[in-house]
Protein backbone atom coordinates (compact mmCIF):
# COMPACT_ATOMS: atom_id res chain seq x y z
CA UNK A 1 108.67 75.38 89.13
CA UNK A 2 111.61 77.05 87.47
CA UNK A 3 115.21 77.08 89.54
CA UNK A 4 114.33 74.36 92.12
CA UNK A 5 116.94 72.94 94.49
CA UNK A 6 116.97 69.74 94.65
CA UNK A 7 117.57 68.14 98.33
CA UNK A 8 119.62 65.11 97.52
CA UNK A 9 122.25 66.14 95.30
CA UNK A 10 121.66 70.61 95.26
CA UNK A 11 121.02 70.58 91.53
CA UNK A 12 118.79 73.44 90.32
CA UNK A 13 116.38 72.47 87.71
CA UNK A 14 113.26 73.52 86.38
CA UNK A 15 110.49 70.91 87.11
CA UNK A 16 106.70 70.22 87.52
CA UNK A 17 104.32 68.49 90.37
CA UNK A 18 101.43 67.06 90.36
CA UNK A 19 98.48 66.35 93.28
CA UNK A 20 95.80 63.56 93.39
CA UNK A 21 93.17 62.33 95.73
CA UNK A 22 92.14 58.84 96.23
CA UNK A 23 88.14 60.39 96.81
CA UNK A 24 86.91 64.12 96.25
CA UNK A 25 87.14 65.75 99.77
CA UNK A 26 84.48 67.67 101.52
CA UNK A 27 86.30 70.27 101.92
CA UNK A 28 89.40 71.51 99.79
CA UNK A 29 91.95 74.00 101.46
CA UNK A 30 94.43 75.32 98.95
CA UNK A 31 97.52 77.31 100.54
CA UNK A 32 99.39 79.78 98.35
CA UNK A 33 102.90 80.63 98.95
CA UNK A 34 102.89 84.04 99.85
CA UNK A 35 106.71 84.58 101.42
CA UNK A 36 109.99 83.91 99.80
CA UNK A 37 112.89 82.62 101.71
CA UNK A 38 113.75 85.42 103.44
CA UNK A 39 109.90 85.95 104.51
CA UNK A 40 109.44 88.68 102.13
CA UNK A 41 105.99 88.60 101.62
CA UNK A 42 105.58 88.50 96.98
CA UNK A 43 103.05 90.54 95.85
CA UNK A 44 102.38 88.84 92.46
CA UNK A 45 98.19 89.06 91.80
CA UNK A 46 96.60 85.28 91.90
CA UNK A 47 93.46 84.57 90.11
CA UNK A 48 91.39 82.32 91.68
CA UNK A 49 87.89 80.83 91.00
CA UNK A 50 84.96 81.55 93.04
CA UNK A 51 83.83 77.50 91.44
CA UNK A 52 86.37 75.15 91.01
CA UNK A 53 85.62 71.96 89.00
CA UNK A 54 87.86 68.66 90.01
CA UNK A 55 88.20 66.92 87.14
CA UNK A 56 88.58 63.25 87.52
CA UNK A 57 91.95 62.82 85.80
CA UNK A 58 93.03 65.05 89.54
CA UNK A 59 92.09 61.48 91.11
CA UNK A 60 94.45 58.94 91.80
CA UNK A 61 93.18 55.50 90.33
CA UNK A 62 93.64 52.08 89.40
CA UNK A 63 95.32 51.33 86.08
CA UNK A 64 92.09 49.56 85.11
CA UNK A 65 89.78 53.25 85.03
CA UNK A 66 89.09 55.03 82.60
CA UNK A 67 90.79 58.05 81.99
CA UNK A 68 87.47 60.26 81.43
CA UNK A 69 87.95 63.80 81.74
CA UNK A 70 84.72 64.58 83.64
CA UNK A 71 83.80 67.08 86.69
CA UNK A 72 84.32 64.65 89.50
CA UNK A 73 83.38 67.61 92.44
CA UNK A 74 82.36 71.09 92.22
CA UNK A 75 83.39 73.35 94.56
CA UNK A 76 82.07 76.31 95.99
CA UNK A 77 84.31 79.20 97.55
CA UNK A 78 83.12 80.07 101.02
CA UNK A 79 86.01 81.94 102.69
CA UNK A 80 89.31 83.25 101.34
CA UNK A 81 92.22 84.29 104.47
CA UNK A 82 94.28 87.51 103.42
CA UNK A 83 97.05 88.83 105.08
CA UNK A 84 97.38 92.46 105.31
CA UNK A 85 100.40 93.96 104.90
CA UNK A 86 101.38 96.68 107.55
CA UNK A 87 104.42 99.11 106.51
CA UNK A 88 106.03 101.99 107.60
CA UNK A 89 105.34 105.62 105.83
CA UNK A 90 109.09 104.68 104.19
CA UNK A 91 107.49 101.37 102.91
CA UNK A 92 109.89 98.97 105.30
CA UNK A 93 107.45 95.71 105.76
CA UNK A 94 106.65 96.30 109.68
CA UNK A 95 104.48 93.05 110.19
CA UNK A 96 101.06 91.84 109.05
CA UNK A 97 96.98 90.72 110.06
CA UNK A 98 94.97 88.48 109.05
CA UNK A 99 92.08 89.08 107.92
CA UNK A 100 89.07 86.43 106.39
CA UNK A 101 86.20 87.47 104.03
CA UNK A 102 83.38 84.43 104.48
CA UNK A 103 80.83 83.95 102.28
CA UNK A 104 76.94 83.17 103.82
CA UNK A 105 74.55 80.26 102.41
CA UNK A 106 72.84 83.65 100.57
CA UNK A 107 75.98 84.22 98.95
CA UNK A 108 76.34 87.55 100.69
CA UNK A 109 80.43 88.06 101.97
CA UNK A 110 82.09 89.20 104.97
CA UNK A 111 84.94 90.35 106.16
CA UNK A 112 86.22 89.29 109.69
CA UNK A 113 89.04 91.22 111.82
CA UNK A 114 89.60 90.23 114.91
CA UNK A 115 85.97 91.48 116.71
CA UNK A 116 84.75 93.34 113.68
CA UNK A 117 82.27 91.73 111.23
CA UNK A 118 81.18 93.52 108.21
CA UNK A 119 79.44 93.01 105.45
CA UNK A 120 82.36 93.01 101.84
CA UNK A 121 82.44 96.07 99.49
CA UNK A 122 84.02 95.73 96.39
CA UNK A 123 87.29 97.32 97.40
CA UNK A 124 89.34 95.99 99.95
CA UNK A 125 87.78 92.47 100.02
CA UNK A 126 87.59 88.93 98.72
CA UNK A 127 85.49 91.02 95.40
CA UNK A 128 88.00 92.78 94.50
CA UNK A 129 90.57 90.09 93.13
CA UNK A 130 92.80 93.14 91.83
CA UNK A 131 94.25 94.47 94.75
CA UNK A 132 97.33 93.06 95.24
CA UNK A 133 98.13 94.23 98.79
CA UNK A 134 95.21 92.02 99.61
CA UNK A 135 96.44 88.94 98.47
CA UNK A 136 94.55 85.56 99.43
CA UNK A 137 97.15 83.35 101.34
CA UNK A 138 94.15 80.29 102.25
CA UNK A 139 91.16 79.39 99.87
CA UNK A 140 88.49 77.43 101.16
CA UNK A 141 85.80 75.32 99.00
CA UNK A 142 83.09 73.31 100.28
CA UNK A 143 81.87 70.43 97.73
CA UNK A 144 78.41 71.07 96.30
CA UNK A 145 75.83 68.46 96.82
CA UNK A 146 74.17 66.99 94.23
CA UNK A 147 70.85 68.93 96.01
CA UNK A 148 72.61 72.01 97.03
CA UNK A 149 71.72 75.14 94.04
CA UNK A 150 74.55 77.46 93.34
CA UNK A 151 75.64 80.14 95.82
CA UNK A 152 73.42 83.30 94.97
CA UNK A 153 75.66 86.10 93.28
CA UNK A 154 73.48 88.72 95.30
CA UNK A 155 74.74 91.20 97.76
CA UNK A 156 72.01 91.79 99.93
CA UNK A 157 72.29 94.95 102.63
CA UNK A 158 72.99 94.16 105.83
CA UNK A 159 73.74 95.33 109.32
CA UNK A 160 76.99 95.74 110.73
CA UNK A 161 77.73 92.65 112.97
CA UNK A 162 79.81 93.30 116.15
């Protein structure tokens, strides 16, 4: 993190973090800091994985363990939350939505606002991870189980849910 106030004495520095777990969690929930200071939301694009592979040196652990650098969890991603930037025809930042695209057990995604349901295009959605106005702010994984295949890929037609 480049420029970072520190609390105790108001240094700026440049500096790095890290994150462990004492166990792999069922469920992971990353957040992704969307707003600056002045809660001006950043547009910058974030890649993010649809599987995401814990390795084991992300787990806190005796001094005694091995350091191996295996898979300790795969995760799956089953919902992303975006927030939708509204704006004025000027472009002034007026407000925002939420809006969550969730992903079904037959891999097929879609998009929930408020009382509408339907099913993800490419454009406008959790597919299309180059649109930068519709920016993931939560990303949600659910562990695989050792018995659980891979998410299917497919997009399969569906009816509009209301």
């Amino acid at each position: 993190m480049a420029n970072y106030k520190c609390d105790d004495c108001s240094l700026r520095n440049t500096t790095t973090g890290t994150t462990s777990f004492a166990s792999a969690p069922q469920n992971l929930v990353v957040q992704l800091l969307r707003f600056d200071s002045t809660l001006t939301k950043q547009f910058r694009h974030v890649d993010y994985p649809f599987v995401f592979n814990l390795p084991e040196s992300g787990v806190a652990r005796s001094s005694s363990s091995s350091s191996s650098s295996s898979v300790l969890a795969t995760y799956d991603l089953v919902a992303v939350v975006r927030h939708l930037t509204l704006t004025s025809g000027r472009g002034v930042q007026l407000g925002g939505h939420y809006v969550a695209d969730v992903r079904e057990p037959d891999g097929s995604w879609w998009v929930c606002n408020d009382e509408s349901v339907t099913q993800c295009t490419s454009s406008g959605s959790v597919l299309d991870s180059g649109s930068i106005e519709n920016a993931p702010y939560l990303l949600l994984y659910e562990k695989r189980t050792a018995t659980q295949p891979k998410p299917s890929s497919k997009r399969q037609t569906k009816k509009k849910r209301n």
